[in-house]
C-alpha atoms as a PDB file:
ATOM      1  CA  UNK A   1      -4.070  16.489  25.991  1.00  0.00           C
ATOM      2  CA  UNK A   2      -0.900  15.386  24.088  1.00  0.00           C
ATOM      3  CA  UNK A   3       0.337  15.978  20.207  1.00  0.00           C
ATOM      4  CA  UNK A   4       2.567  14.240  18.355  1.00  0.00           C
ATOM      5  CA  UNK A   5       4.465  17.229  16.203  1.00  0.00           C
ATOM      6  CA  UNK A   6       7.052  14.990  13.833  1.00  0.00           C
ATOM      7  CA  UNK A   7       9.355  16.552  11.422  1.00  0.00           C
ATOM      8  CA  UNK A   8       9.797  14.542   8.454  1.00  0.00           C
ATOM      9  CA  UNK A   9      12.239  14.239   5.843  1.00  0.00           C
ATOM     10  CA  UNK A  10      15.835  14.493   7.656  1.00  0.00           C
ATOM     11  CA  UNK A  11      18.586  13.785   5.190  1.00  0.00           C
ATOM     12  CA  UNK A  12      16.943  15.477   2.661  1.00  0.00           C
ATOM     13  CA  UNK A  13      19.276  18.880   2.507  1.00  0.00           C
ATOM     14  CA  UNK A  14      21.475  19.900   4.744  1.00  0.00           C
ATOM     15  CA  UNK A  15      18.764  23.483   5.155  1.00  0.00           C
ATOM     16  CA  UNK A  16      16.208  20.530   6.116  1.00  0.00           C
ATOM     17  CA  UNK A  17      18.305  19.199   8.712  1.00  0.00           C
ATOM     18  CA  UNK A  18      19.521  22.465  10.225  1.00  0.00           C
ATOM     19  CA  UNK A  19      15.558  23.848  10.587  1.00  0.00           C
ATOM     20  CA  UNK A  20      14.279  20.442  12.118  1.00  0.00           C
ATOM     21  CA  UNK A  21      17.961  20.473  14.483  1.00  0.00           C
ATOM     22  CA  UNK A  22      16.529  23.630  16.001  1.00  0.00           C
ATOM     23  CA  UNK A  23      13.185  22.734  16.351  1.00  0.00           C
ATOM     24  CA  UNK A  24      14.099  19.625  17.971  1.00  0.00           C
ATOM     25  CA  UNK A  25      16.519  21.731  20.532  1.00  0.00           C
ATOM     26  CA  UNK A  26      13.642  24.279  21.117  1.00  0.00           C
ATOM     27  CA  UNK A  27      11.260  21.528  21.873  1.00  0.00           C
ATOM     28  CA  UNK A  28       8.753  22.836  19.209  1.00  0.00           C
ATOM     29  CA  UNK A  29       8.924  19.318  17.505  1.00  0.00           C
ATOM     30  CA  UNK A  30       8.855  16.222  19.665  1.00  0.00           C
ATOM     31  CA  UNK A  31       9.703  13.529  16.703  1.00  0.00           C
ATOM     32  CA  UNK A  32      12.066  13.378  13.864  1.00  0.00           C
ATOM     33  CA  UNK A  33      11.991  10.879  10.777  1.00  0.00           C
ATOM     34  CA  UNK A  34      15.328  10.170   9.179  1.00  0.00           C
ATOM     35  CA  UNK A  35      15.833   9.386   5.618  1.00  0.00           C
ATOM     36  CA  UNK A  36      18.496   6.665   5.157  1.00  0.00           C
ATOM     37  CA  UNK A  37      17.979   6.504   0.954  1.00  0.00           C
ATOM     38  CA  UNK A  38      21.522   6.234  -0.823  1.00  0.00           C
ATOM     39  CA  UNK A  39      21.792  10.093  -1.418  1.00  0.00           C
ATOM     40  CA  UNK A  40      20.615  10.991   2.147  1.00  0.00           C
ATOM     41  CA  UNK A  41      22.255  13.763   3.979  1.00  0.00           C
ATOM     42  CA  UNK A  42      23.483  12.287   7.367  1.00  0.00           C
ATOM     43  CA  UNK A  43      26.490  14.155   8.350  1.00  0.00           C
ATOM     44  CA  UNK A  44      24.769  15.840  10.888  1.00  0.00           C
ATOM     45  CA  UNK A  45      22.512  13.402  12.578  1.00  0.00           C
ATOM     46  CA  UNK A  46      24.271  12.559  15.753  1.00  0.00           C
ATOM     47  CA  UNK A  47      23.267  15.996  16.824  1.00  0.00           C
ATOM     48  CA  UNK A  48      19.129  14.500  17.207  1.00  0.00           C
ATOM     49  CA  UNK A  49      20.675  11.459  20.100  1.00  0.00           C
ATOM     50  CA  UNK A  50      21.144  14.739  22.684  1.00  0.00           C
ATOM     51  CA  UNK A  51      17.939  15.990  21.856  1.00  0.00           C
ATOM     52  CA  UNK A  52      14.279  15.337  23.557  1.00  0.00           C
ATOM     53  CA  UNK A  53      13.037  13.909  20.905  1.00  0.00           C
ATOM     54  CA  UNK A  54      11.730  10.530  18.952  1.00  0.00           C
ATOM     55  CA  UNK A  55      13.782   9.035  16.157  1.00  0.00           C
ATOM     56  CA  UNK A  56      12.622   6.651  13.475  1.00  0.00           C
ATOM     57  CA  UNK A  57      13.343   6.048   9.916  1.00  0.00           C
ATOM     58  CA  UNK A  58      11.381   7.174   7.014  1.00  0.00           C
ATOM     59  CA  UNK A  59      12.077   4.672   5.232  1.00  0.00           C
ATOM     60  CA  UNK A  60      12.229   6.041   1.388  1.00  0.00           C
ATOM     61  CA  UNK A  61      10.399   3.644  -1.705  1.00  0.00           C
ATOM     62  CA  UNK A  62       9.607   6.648  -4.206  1.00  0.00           C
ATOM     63  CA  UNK A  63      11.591   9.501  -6.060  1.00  0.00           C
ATOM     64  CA  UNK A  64      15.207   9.197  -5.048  1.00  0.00           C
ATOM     65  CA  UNK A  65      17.498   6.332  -4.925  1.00  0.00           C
ATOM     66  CA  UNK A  66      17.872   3.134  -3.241  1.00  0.00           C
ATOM     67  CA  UNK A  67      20.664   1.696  -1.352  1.00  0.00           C
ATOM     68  CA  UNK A  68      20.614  -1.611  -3.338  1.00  0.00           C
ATOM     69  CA  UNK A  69      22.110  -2.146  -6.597  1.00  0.00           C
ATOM     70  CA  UNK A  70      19.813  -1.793 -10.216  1.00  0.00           C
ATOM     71  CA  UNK A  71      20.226  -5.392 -10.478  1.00  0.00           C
ATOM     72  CA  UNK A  72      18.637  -6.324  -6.995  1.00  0.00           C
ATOM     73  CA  UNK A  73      15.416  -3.858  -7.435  1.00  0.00           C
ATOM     74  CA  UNK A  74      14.756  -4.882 -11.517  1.00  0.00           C
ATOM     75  CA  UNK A  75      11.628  -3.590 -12.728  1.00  0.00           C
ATOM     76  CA  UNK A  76      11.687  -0.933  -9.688  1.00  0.00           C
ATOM     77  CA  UNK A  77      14.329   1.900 -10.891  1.00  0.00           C
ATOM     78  CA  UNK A  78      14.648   3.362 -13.776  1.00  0.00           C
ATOM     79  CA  UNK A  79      17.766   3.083 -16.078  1.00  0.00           C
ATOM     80  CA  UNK A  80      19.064   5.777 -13.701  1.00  0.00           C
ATOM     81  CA  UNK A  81      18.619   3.999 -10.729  1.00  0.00           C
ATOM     82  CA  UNK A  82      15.662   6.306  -9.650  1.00  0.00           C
ATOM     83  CA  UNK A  83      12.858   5.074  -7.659  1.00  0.00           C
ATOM     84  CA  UNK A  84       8.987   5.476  -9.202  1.00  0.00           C
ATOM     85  CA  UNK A  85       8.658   9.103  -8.880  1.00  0.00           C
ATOM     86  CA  UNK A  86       5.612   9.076  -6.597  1.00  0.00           C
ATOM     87  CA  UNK A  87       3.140   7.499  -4.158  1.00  0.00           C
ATOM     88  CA  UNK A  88       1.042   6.635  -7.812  1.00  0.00           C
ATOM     89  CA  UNK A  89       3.675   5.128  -9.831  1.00  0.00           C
ATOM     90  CA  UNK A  90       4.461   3.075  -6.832  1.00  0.00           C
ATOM     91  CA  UNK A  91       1.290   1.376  -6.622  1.00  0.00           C
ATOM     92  CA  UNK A  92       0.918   1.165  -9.901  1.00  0.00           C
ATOM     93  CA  UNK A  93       3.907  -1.173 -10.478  1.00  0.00           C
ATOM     94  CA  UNK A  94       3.222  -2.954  -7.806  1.00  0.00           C
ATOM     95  CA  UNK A  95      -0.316  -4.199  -8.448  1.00  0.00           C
ATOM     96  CA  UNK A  96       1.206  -4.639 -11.910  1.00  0.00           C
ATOM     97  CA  UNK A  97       4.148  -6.619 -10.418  1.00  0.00           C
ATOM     98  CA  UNK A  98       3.323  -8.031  -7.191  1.00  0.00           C
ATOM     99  CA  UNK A  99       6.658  -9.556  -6.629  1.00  0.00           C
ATOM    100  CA  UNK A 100       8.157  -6.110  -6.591  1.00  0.00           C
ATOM    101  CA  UNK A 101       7.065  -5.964  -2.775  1.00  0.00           C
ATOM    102  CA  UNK A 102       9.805  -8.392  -2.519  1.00  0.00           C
ATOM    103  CA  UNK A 103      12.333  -5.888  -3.099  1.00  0.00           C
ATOM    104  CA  UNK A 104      11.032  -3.411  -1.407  1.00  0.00           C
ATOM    105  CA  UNK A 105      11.230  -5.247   1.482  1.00  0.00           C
ATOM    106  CA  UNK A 106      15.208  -5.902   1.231  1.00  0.00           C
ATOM    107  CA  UNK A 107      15.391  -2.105   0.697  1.00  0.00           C
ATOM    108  CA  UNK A 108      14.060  -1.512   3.841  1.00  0.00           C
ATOM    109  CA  UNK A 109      15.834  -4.048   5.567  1.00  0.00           C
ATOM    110  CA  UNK A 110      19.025  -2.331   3.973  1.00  0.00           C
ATOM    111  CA  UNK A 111      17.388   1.736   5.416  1.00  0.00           C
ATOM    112  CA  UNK A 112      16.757   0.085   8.965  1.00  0.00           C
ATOM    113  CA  UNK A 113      20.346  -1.041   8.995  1.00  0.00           C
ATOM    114  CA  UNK A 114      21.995   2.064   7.831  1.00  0.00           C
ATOM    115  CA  UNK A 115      19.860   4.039  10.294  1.00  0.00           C
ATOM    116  CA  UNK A 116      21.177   1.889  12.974  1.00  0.00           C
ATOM    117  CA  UNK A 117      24.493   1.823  12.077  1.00  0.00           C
ATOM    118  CA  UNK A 118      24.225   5.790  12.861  1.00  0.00           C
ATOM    119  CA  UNK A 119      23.852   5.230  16.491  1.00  0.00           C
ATOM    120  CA  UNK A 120      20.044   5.577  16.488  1.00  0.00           C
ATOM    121  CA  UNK A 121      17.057   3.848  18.433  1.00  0.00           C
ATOM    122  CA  UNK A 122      13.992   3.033  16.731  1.00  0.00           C
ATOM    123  CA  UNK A 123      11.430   4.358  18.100  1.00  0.00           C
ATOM    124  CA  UNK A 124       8.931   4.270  15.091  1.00  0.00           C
ATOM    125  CA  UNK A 125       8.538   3.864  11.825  1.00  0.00           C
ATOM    126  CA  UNK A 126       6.895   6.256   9.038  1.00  0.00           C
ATOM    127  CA  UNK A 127       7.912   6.242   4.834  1.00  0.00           C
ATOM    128  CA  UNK A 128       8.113   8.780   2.629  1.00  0.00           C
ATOM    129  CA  UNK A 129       4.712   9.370   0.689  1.00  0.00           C
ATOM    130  CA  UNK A 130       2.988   7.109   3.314  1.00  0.00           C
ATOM    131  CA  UNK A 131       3.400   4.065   0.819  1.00  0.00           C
ATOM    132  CA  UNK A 132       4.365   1.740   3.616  1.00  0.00           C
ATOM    133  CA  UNK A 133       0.484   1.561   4.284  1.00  0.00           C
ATOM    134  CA  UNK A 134      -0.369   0.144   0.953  1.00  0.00           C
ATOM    135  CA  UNK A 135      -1.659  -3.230   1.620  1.00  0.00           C
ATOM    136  CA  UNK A 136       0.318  -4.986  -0.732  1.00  0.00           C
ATOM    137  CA  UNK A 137       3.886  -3.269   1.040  1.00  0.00           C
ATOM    138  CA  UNK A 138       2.095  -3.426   4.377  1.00  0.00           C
ATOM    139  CA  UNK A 139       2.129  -7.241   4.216  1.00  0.00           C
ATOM    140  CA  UNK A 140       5.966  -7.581   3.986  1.00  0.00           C
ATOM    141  CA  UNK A 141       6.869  -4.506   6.039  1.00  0.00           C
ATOM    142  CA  UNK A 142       5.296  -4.982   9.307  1.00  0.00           C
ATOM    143  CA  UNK A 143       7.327  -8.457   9.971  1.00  0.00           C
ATOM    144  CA  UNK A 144      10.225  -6.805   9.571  1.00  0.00           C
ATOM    145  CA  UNK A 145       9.677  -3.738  11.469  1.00  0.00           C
ATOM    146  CA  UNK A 146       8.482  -6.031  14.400  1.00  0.00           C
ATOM    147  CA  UNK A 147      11.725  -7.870  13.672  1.00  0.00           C
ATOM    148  CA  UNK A 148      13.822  -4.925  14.713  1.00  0.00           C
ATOM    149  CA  UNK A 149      11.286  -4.178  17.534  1.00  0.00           C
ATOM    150  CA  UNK A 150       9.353  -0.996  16.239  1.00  0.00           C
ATOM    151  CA  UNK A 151       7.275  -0.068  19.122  1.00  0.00           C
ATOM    152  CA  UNK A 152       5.479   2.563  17.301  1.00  0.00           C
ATOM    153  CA  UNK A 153       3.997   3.366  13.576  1.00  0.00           C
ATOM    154  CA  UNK A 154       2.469   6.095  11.524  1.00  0.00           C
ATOM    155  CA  UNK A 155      -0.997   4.745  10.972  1.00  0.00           C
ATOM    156  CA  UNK A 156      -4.036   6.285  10.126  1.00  0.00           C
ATOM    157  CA  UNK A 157      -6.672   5.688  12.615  1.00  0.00           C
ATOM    158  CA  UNK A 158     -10.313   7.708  12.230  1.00  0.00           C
ATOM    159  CA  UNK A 159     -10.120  10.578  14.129  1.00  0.00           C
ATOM    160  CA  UNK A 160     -12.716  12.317  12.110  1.00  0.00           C
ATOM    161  CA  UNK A 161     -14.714  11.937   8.852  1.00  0.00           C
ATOM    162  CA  UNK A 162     -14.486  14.292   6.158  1.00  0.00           C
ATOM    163  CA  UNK A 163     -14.945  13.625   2.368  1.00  0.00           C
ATOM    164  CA  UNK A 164     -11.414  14.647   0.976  1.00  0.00           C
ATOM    165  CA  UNK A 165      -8.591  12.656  -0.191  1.00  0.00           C
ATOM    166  CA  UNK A 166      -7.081  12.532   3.329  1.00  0.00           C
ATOM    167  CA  UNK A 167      -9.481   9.494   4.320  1.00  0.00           C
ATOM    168  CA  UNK A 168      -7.598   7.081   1.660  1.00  0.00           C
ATOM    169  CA  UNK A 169      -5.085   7.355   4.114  1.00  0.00           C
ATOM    170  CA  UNK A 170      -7.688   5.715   6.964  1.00  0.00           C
ATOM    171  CA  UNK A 171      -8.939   3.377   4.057  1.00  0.00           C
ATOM    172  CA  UNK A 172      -5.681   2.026   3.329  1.00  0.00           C
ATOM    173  CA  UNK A 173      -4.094   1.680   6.659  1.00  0.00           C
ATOM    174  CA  UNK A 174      -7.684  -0.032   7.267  1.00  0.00           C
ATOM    175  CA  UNK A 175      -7.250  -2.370   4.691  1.00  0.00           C
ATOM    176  CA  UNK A 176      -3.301  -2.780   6.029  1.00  0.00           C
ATOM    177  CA  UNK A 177      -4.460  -4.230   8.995  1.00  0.00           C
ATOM    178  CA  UNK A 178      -6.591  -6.558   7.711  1.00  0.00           C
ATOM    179  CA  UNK A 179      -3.686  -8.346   5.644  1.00  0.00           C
ATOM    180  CA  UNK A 180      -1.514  -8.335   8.398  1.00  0.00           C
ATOM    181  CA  UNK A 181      -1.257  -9.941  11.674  1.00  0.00           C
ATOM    182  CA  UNK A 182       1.413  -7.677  13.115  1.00  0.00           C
ATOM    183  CA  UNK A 183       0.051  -5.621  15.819  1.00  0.00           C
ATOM    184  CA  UNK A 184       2.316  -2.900  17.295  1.00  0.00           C
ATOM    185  CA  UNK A 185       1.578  -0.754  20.683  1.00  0.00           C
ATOM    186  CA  UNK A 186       1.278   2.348  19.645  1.00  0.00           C
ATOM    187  CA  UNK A 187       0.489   4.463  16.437  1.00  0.00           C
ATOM    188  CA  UNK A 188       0.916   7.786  15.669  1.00  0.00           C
ATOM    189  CA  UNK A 189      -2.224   8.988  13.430  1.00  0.00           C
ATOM    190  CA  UNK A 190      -1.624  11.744  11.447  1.00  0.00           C
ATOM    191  CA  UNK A 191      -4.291  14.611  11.320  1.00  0.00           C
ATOM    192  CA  UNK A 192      -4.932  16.432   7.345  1.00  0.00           C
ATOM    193  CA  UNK A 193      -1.696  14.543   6.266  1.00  0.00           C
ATOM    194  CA  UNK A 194      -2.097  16.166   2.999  1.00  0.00           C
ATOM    195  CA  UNK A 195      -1.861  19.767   4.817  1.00  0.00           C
ATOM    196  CA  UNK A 196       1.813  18.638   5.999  1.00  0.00           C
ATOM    197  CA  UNK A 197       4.553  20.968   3.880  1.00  0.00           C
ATOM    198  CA  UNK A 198       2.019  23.666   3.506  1.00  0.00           C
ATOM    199  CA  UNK A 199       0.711  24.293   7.189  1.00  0.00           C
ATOM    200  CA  UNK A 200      -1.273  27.744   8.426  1.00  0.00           C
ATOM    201  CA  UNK A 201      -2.019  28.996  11.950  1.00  0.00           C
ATOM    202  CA  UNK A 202      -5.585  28.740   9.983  1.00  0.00           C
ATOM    203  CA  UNK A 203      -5.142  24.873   9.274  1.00  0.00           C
ATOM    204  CA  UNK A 204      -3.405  23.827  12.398  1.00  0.00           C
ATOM    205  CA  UNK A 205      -6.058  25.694  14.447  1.00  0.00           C
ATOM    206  CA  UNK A 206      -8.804  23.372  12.409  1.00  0.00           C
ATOM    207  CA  UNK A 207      -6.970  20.248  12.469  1.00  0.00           C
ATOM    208  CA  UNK A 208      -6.596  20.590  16.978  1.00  0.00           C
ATOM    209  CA  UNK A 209     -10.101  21.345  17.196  1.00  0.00           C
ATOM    210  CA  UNK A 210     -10.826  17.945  14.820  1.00  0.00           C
ATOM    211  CA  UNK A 211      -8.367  16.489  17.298  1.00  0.00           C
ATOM    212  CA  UNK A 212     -10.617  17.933  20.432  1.00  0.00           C
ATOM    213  CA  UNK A 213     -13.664  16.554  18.915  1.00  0.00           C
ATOM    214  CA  UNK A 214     -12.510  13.238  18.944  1.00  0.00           C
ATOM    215  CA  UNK A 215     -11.053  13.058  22.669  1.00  0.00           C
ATOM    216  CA  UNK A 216     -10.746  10.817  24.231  1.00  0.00           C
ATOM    217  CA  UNK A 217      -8.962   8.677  21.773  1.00  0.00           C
ATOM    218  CA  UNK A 218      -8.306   4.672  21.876  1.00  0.00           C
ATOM    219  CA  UNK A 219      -5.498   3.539  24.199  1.00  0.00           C
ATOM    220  CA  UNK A 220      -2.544   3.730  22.532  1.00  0.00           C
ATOM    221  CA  UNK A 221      -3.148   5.984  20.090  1.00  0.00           C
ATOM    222  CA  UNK A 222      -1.433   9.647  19.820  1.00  0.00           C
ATOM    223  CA  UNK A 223      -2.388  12.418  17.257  1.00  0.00           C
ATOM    224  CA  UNK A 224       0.178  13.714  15.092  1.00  0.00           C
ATOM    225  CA  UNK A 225       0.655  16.873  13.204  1.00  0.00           C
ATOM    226  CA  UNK A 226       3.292  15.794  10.388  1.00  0.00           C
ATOM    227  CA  UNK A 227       5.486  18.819   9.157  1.00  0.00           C
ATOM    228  CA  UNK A 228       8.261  19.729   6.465  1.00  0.00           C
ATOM    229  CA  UNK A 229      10.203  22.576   7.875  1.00  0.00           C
ATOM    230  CA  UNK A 230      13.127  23.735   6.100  1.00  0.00           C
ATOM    231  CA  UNK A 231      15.579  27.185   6.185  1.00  0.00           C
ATOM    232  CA  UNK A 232      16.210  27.913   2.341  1.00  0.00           C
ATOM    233  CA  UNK A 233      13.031  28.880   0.502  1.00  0.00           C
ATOM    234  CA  UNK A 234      14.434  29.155  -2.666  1.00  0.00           C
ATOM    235  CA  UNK A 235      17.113  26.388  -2.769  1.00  0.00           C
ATOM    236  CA  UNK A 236      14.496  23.484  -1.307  1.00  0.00           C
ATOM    237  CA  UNK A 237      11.742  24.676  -4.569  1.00  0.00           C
ATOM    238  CA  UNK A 238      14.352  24.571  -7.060  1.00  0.00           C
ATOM    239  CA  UNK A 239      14.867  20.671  -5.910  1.00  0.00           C
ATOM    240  CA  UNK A 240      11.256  19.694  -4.734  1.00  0.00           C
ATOM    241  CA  UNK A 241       9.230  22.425  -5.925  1.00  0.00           C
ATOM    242  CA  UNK A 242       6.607  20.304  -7.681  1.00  0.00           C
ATOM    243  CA  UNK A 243       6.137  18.891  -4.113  1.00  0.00           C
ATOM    244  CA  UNK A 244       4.899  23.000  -3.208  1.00  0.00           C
ATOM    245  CA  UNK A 245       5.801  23.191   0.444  1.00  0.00           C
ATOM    246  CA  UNK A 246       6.439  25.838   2.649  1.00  0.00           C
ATOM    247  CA  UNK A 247       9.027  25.021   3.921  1.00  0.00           C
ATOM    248  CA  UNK A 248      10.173  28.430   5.503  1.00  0.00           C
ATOM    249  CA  UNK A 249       6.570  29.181   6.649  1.00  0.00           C
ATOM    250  CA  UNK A 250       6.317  25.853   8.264  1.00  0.00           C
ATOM    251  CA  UNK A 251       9.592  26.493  10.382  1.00  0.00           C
ATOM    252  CA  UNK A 252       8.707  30.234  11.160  1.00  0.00           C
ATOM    253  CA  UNK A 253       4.889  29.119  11.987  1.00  0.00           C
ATOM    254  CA  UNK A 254       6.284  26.163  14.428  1.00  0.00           C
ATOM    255  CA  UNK A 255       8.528  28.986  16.140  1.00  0.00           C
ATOM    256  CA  UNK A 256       5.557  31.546  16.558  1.00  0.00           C
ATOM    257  CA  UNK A 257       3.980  33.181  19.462  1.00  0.00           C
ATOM    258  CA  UNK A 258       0.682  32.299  17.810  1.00  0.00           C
ATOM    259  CA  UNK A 259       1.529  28.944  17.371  1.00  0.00           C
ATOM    260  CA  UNK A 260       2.607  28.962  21.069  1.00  0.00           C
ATOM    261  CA  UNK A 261      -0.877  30.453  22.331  1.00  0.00           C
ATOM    262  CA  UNK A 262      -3.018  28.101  20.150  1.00  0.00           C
ATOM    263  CA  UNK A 263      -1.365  24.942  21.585  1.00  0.00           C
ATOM    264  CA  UNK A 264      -1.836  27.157  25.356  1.00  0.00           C
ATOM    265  CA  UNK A 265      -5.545  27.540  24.526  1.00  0.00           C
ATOM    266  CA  UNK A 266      -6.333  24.237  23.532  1.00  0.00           C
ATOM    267  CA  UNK A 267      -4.311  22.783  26.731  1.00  0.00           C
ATOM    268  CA  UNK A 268      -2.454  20.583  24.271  1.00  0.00           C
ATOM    269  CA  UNK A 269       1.310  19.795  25.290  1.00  0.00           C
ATOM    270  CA  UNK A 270       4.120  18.589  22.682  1.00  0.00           C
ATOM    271  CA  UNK A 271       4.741  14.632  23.784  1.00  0.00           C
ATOM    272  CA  UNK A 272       7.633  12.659  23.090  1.00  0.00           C
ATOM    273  CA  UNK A 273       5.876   9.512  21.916  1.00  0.00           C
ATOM    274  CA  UNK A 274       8.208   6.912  23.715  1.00  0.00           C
END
């Protein structure tokens, strides 16, 4: 059985992008998102083209800062040209100001293009916070990302049930494709999204066998275990620590012998989703 295992957040900090670079080159990962916001930490990046592994950007609508100018994304940033500061305030404005999905949209179209101007193929999309499968963002996204022909997109299909705030993920990719007719070929659906930063041998062992329940899955659909791996601890909380990741622990766990013999005993291999 194959697994998605997709390292987000590249161009965060340089520690980010040194613990997913060896990940990627020990074939522990098999798909990296890159941030292309204005602050984004690219210097770096050509290193993933020589690696077997996915690219795609993540693209970036909440808590850092946009490539456009303050007056192209009014209403959006704040007087320091910061983005709403999460997945919340986001939404918020948005159902507030529907024509703020509008801008959003040219800020994406602005990520995709600095993304490709780095040399890299697209082959999916995901955002930062998920907030590309809002409905409202949903509806002016997917034309574009079937403009630039994204094969490939982070959407939440039911694998399993549970009664926990992961399943307003499922609800509102659900409702996504019902205000949308883009279809794309394949998704990547991410399995106990909100256990990505703060992963366990414990939690990754319950999230395959969710996974192994479900098999066989719809054509075209791949599970993915979303993960924030990072080298400095201390440097990554004094930036994001409200987030609460583990960074550290994330990289060391993806690296482990246990984490090797789990995947072994579940006769689950790493896949390249291309």
């Amino acid at each position: 059985m194959n697994i998605c295992i997709t390292a987000d957040d590249y161009g965060l900090m340089s520690s980010v992008n040194s613990a997913i670079e060896i990940l990627a080159e020990e074939e522990k990962i098999s798909a990296v998102s890159v941030m292309c916001h204005k602050d984004a930490i690219l210097d770096t990046v050509h290193k993933l083209k020589n690696l077997n592994v996915a690219v795609g950007p993540h693209l970036v609508f909440v808590e850092e800062k946009p490539l456009l100018q303050k007056d192209k994304l009014k209403h959006l940033v704040d007087d320091k040209l910061q983005l709403p500061r999460n997945y919340w305030a986001l939404f918020r404005k948005t159902i507030l100001s529907p024509s703020l999905v509008e801008k959003i949209a040219l800020e994406a179209r602005c990520q995709i293009e600095r993304y490709l101007s780095l040399g890299l193929k697209i082959h999916f999309v995901n955002s930062h916070q998920h907030v590309h499968l809002f409905p409202q963002i949903w509806r002016v996204i997917a034309p574009i990302l079937k403009e630039y022909g994204c094969p490939t997109v982070r959407m939440c299909k039911k694998i399993c049930f549970s009664l926990s705030r992961n399943d307003l993920l499922f609800l509102s990719s659900y409702a996504s494709q019902k205000v949308s007719t883009a279809s794309f070929d394949k998704c990547l659906s991410p399995i106990d999204i909100l256990g990505s930063g703060k992963l366990s041998i414990h939690r990754v062992t319950k999230n395959i066998k969710d996974i192994i329940k479900a098999y066989p899955f719809q054509e075209g659909i791949m599970p993915e275990l979303v993960c924030h791996p990072g080298l400095d601890q201390q440097k990554l909380d004094v930036a994001y620590g409200h987030w609460k990741y583990k960074w550290r622990e994330e990289y060391e766990l993806l690296r482990s012998l246990e984490m090797r013999n789990l995947l072994q005993k579940y006769s689950l291999t790493i896949k390249v989703p291309v």
